[in-house]
N, C-alpha and C. Protein backbone atom coordinates (compact mmCIF):
# COMPACT_ATOMS: atom_id res chain seq x y z
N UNK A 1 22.03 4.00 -18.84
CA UNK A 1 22.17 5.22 -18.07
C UNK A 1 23.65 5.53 -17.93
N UNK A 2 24.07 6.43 -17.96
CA UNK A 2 25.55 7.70 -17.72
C UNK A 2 26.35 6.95 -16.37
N UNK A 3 25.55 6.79 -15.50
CA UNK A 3 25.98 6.59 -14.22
C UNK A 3 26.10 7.66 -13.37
N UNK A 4 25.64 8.87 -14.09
CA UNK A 4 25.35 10.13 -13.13
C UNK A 4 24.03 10.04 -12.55
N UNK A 5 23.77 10.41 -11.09
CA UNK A 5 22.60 10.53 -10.56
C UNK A 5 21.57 11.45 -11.76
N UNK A 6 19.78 11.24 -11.35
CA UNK A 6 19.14 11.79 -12.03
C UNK A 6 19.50 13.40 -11.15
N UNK A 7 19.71 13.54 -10.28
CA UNK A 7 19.66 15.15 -9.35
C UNK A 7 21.13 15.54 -9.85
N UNK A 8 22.12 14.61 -9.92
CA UNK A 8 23.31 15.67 -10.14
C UNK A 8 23.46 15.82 -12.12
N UNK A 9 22.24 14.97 -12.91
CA UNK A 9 22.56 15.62 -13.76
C UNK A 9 21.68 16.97 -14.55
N UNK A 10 20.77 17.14 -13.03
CA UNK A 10 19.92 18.58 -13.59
C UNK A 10 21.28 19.73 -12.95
N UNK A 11 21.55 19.04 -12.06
CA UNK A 11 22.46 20.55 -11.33
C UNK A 11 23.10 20.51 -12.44
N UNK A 12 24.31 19.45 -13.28
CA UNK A 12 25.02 19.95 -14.22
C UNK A 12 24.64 21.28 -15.43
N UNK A 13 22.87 21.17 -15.64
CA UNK A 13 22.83 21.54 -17.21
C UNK A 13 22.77 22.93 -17.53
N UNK A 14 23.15 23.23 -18.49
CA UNK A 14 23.77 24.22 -18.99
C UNK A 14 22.93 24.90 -20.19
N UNK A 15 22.45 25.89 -19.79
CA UNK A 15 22.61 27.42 -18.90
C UNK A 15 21.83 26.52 -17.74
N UNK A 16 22.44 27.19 -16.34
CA UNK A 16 21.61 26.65 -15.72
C UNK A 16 20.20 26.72 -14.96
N UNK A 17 19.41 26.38 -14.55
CA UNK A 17 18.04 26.86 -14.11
C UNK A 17 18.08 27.67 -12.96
N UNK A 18 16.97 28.36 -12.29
CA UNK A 18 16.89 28.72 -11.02
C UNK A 18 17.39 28.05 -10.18
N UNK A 19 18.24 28.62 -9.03
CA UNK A 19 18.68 27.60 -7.90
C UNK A 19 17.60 27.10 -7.09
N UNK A 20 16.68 27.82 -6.96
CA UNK A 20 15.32 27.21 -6.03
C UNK A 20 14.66 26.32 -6.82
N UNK A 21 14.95 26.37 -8.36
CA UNK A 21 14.12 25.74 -9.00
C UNK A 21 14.90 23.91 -9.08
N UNK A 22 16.34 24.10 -9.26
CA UNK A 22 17.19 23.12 -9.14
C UNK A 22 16.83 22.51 -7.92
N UNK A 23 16.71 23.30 -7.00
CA UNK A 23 16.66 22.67 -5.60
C UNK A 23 15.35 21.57 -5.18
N UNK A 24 14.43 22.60 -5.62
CA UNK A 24 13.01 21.84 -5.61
C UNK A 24 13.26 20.34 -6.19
N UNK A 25 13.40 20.07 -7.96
CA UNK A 25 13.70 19.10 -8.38
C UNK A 25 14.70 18.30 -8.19
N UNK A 26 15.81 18.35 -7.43
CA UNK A 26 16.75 17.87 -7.02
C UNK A 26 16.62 16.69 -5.72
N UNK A 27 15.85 17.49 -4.86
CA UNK A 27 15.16 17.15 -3.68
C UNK A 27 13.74 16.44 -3.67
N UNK A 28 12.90 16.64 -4.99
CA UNK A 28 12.35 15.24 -5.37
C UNK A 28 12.96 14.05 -5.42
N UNK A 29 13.70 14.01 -6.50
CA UNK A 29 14.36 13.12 -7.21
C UNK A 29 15.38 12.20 -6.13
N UNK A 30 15.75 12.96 -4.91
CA UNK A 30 16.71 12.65 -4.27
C UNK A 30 15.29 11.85 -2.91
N UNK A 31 14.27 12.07 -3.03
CA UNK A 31 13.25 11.51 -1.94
C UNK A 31 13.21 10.33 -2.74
N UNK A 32 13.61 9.74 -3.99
CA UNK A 32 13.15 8.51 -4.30
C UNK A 32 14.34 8.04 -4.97
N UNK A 33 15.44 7.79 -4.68
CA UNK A 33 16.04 7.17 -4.65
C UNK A 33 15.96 5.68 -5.38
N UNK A 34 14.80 5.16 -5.50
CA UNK A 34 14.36 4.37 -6.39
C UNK A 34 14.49 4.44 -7.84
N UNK A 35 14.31 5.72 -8.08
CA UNK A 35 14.23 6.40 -9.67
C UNK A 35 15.16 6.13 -10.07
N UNK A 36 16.31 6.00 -9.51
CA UNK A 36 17.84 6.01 -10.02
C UNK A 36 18.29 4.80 -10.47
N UNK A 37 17.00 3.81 -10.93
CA UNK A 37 17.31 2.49 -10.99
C UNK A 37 16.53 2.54 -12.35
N UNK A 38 16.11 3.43 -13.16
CA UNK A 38 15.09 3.93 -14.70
C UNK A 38 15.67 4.80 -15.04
N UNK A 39 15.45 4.07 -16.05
CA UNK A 39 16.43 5.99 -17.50
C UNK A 39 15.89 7.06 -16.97
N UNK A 40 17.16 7.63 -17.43
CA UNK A 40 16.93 9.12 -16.90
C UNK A 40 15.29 9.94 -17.11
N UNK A 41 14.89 9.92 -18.41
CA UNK A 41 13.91 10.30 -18.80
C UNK A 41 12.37 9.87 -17.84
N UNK A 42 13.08 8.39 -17.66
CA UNK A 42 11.38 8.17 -16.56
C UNK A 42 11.09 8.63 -15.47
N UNK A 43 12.98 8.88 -15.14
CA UNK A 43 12.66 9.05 -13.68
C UNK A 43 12.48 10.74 -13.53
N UNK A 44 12.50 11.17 -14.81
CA UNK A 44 12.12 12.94 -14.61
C UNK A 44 10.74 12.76 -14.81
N UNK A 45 9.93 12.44 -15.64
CA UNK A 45 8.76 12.21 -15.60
C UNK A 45 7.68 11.82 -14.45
N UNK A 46 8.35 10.90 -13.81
CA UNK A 46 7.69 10.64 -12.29
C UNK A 46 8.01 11.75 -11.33
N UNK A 47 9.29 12.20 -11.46
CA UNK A 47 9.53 13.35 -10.60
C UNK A 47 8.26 14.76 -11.11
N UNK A 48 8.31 14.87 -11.94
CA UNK A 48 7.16 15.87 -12.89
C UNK A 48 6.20 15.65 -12.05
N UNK A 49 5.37 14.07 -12.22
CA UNK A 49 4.07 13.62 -11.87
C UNK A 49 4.15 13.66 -10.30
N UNK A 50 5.08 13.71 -9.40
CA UNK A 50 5.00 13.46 -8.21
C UNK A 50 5.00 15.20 -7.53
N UNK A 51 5.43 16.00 -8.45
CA UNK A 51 5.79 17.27 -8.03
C UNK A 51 4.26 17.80 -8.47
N UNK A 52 3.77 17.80 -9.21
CA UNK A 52 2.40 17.81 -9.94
C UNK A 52 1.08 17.34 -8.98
N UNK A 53 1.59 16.24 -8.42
CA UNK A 53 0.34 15.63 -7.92
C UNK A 53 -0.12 16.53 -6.28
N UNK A 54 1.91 16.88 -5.91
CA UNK A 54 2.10 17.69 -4.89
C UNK A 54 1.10 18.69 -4.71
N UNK A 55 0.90 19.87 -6.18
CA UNK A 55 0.31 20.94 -6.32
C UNK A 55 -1.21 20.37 -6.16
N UNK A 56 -1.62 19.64 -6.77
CA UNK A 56 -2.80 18.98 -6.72
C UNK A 56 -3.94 18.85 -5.83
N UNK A 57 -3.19 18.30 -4.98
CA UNK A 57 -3.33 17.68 -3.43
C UNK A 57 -3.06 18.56 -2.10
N UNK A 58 -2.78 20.02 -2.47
CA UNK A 58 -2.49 20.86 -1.88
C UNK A 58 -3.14 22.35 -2.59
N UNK A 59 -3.16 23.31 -2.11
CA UNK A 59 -3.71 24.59 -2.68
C UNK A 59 -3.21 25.24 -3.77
N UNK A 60 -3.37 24.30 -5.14
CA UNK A 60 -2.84 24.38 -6.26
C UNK A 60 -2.99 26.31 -6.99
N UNK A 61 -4.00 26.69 -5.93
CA UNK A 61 -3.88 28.39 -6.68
C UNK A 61 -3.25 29.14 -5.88
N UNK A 62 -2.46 29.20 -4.45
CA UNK A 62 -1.95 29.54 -3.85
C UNK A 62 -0.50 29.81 -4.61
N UNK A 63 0.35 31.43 -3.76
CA UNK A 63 1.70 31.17 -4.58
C UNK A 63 2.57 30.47 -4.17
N UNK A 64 2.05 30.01 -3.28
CA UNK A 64 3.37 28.48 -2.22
C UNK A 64 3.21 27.45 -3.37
N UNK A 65 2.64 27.32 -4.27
CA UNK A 65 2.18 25.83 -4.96
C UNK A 65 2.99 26.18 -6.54
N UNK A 66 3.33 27.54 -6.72
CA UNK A 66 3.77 28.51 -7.81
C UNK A 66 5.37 27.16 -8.23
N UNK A 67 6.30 26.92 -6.65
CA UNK A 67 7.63 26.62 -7.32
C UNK A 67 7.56 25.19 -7.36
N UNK A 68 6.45 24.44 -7.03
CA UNK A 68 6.29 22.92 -7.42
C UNK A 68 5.69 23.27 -8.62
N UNK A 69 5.14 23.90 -8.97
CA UNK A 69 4.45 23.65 -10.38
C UNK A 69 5.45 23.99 -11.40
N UNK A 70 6.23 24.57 -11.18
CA UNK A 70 6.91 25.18 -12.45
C UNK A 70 8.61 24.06 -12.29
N UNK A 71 8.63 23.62 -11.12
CA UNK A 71 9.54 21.89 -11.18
C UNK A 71 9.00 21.03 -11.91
N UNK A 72 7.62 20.77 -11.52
CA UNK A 72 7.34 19.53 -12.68
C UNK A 72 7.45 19.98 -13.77
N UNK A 73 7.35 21.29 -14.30
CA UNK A 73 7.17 21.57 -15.93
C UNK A 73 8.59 21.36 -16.29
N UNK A 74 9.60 21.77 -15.57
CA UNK A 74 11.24 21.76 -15.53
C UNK A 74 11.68 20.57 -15.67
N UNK A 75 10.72 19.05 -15.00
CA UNK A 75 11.38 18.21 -15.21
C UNK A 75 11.02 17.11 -16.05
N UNK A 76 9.35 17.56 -17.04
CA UNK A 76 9.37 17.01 -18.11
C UNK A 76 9.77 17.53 -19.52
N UNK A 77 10.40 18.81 -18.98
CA UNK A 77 10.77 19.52 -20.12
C UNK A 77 12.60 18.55 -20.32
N UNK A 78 13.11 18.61 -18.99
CA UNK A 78 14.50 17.91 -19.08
C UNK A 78 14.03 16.92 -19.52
N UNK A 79 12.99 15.50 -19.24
CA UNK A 79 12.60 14.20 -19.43
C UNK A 79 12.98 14.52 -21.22
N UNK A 80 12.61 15.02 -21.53
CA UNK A 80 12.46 15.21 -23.42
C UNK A 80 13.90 15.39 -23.79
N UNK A 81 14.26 16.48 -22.90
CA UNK A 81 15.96 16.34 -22.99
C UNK A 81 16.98 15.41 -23.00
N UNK A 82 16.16 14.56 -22.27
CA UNK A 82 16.90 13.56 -21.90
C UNK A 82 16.79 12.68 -23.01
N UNK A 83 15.68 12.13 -23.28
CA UNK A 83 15.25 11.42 -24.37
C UNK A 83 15.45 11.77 -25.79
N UNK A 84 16.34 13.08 -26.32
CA UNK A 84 16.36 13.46 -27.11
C UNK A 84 17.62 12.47 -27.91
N UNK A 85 18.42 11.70 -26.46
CA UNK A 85 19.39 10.72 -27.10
C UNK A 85 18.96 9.62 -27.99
N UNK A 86 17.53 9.62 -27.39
CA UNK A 86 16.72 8.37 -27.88
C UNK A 86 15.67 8.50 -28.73
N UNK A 87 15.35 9.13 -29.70
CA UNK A 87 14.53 9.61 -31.03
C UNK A 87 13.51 9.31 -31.16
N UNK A 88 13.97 8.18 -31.08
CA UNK A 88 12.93 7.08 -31.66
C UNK A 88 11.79 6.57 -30.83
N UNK A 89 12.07 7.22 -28.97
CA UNK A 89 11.59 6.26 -28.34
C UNK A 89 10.72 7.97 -28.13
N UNK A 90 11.00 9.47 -28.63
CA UNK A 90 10.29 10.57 -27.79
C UNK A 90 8.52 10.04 -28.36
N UNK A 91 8.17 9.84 -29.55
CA UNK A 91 6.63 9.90 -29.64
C UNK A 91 5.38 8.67 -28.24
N UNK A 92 5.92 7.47 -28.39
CA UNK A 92 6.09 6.75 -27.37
C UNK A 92 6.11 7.47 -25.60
N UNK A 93 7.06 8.45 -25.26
CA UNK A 93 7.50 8.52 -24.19
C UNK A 93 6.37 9.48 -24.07
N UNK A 94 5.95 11.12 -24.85
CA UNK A 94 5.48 11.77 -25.14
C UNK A 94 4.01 11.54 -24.81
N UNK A 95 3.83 10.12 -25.43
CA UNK A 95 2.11 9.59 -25.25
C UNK A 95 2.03 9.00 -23.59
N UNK A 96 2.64 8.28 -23.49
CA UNK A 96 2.81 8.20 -21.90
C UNK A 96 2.74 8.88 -21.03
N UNK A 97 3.28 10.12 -21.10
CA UNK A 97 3.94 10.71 -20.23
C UNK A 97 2.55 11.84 -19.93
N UNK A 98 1.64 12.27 -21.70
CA UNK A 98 0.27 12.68 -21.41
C UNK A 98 -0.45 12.06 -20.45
N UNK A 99 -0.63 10.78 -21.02
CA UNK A 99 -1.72 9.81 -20.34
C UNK A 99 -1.31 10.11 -18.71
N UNK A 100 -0.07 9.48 -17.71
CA UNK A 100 0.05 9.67 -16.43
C UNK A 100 -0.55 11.18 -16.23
N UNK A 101 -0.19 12.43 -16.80
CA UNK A 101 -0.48 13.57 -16.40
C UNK A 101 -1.62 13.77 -15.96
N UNK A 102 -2.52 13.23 -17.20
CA UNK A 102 -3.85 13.42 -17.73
C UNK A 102 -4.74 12.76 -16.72
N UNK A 103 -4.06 11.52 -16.10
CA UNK A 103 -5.09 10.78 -15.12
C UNK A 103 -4.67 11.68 -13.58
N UNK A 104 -3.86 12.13 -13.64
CA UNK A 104 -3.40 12.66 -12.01
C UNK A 104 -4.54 14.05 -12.10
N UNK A 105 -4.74 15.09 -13.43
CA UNK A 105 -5.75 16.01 -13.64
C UNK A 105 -7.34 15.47 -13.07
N UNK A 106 -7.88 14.59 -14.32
CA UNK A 106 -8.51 13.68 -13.62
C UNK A 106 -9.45 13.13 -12.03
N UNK A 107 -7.82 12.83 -11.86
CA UNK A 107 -7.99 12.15 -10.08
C UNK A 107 -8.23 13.49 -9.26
N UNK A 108 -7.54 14.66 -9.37
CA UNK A 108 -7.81 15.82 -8.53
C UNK A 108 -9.16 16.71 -8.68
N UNK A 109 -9.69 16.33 -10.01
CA UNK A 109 -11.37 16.68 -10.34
C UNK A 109 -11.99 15.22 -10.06
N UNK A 110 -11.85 14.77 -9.07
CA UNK A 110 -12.43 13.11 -9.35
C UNK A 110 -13.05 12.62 -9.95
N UNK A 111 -12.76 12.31 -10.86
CA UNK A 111 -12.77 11.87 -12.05
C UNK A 111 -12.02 10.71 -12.53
């Protein structure tokens, strides 16, 4: 890892995103503090799945649920970004990163 936080290196990127949208994911990422201890890429991915599960678990068709949903998409779209240093490891990360999604879908149809 860079040694840049996972939150200060979405604020860095360039062009940059919505500020509410930065904010949202920023302020995940910054509730777990833990993350900052996993490549960058995982810890956007959990941020994704945790922002995701948010919508889930809450009135996912409502437009309050509109700027968590479109964070998690923001922050497995960066996760790929991130991983783009690492080539070799995106098909791998890619299949993973379905599977967690796929079971949190799943869990909210209980299932």
């Amino acid at each position: 890892m860079s040694g840049v936080a996972h939150a200060e290196w979405i604020a860095e990127r360039s062009p940059a995103a919505p500020e509410a949208l930065v904010r949202c994911m920023c302020d995940t990422l910054r509730q777990h503090p833990e993350w900052d201890a996993l490549p960058r890429a995982e810890a956007l991915v959990a941020a994704g799945e945790a922002l995701l599960r948010q919508v889930l678990d809450g009135d996912a068709s409502s437009r309050a649920s509109a700027l968590s949903l479109l964070a998690a998409d923001a922050c497995v779209t960066y996760a790929f970004e991130a991983a783009a240093d690492e080539p070799h490891t995106i098909a791998a990360r890619a299949q993973a990163a379905a599977l967690r999604i796929g079971n949190l879908a799943r869990s909210a149809n209980g299932g």
